[in-house]
Protein backbone atom coordinates (compact mmCIF):
# COMPACT_ATOMS: atom_id res chain seq x y z
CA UNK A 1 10.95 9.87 8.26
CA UNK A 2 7.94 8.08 10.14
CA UNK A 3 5.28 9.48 7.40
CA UNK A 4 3.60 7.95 4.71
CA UNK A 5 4.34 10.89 2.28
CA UNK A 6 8.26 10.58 1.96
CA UNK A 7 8.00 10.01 -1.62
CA UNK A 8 4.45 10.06 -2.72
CA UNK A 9 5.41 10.77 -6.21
CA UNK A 10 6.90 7.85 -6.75
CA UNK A 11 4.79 5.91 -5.17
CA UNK A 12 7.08 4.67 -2.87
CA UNK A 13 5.10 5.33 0.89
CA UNK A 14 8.21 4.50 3.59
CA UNK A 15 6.49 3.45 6.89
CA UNK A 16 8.05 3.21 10.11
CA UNK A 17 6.88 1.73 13.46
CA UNK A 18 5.32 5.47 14.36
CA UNK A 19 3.01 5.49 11.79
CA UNK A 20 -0.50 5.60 11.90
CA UNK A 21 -2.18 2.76 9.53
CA UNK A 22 -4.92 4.76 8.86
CA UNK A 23 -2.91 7.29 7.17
CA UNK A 24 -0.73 5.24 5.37
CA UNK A 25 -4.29 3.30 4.22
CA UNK A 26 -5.89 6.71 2.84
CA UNK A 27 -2.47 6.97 1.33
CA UNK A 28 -2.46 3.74 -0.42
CA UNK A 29 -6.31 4.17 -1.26
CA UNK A 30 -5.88 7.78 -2.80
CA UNK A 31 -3.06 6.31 -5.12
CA UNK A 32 -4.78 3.33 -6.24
CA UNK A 33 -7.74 5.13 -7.21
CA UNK A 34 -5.41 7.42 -9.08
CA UNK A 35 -3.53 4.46 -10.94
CA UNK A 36 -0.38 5.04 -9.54
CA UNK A 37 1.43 2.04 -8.65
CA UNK A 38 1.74 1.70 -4.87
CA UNK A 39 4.87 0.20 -3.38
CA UNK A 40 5.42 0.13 0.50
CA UNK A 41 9.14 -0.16 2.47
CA UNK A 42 9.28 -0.83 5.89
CA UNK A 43 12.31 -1.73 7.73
CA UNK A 44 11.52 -4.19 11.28
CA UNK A 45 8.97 -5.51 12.70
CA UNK A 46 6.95 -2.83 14.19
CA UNK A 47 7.26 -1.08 10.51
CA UNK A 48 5.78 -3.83 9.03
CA UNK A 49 3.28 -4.40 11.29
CA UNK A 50 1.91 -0.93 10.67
CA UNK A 51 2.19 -1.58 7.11
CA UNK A 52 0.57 -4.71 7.14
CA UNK A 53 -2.27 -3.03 9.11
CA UNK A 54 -2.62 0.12 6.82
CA UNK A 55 -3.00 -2.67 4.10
CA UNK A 56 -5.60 -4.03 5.39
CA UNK A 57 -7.26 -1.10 6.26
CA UNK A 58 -7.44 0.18 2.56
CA UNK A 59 -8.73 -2.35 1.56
CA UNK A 60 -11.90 -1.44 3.74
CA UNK A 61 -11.53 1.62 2.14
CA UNK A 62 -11.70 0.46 -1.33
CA UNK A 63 -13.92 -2.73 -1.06
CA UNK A 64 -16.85 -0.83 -0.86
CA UNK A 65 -16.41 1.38 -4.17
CA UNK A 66 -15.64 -2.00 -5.82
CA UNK A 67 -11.69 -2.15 -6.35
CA UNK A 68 -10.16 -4.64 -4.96
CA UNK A 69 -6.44 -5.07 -4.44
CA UNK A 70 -3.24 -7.72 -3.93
CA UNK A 71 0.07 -7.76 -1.71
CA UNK A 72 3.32 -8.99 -3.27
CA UNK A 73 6.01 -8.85 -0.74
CA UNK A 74 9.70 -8.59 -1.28
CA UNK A 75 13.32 -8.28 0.23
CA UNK A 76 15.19 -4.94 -0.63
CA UNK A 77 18.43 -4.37 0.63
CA UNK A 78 18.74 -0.47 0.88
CA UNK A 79 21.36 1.34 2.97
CA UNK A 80 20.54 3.80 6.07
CA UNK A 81 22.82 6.49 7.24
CA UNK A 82 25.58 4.43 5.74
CA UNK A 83 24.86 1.11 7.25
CA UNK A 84 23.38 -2.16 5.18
CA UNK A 85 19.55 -2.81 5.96
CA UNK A 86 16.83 -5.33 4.89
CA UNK A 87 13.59 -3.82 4.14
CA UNK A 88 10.68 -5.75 3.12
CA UNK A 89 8.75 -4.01 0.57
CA UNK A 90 4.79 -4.46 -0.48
CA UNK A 91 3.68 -3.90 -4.15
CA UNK A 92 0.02 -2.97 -3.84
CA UNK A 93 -2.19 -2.84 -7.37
CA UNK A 94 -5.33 -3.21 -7.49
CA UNK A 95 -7.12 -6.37 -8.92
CA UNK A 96 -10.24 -8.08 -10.61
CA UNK A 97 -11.22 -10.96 -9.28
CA UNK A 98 -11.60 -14.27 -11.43
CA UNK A 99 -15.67 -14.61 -12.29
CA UNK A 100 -16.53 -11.36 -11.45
CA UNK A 101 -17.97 -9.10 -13.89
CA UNK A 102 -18.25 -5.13 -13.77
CA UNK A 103 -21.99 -4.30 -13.86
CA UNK A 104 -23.83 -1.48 -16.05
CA UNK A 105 -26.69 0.49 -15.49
CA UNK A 106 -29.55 -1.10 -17.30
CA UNK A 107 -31.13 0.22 -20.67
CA UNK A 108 -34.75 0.75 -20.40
C-alpha cells in the first residue's frame, strides 16, 4: 500500500515513505480540479515527508491555472494489521484568496 490510489474514490490518497511526490501531487491536483475533497494519511515521518512534498508540489501544479489551495493537518488514530497507529492526516481544498478577484474576458 505505498500508492497514492488506495482509495481514490473517496478521496482518501494513503502515502507511505515509498511514494513518489510527484504522483501523489498529480493525484491531489486531478481531484481538486474535479471538486472532490482531498484528504491525505500518512503514518511516520518519511510518509509525511513525501506527503508534505507532493503538497507542495501541486500546488505548482495548480498555481498556474489559478486555484489555489490550503493544508489542515490532523491526528487520526487508525489501526494496522491489528496494532494501534497515529496517522497524521492533511485535508487539502482548494481556496480564494482574501482581495483577489476572478477576472473576465473584456466586452468590446
Amino acid at each position: 500500500m505505498d500508492t497514492a490510489h488506495d482509495a481514490p474514490e473517496s478521496g482518501c490518497l494513503k502515502v507511505s515513505s515509498k511514494s513518489s511526490p510527484a504522483s501523489v501531487a498529480g493525484a491531489i491536483a486531478g481531484m481538486i480540479k474535479d471538486g472532490v475533497p482531498v484528504e491525505i494519511q500518512a503514518v511516520g515521518a518519511g510518509a509525511v515527508n513525501q506527503a508534505v512534498k507532493a503538497i507542495a508540489i501541486s500546488r505548482g501544479f495548480l498555481s498556474p491555472v489559478g486555484i489555489e489551495i490550503a493544508c489542515i493537518p490532523s491526528f487520526a488514530d487508525i489501526v494496522i494489521d491489528g496494532e494501534y497507529r497515529t496517522a497524521i492526516r492533511f485535508a487539502v481544498e482548494s481556496r480564494q484568496l482574501h482581495g483577489t478577484t476572478v477576472s473576465t474576458p473584456a466586452k468590446d
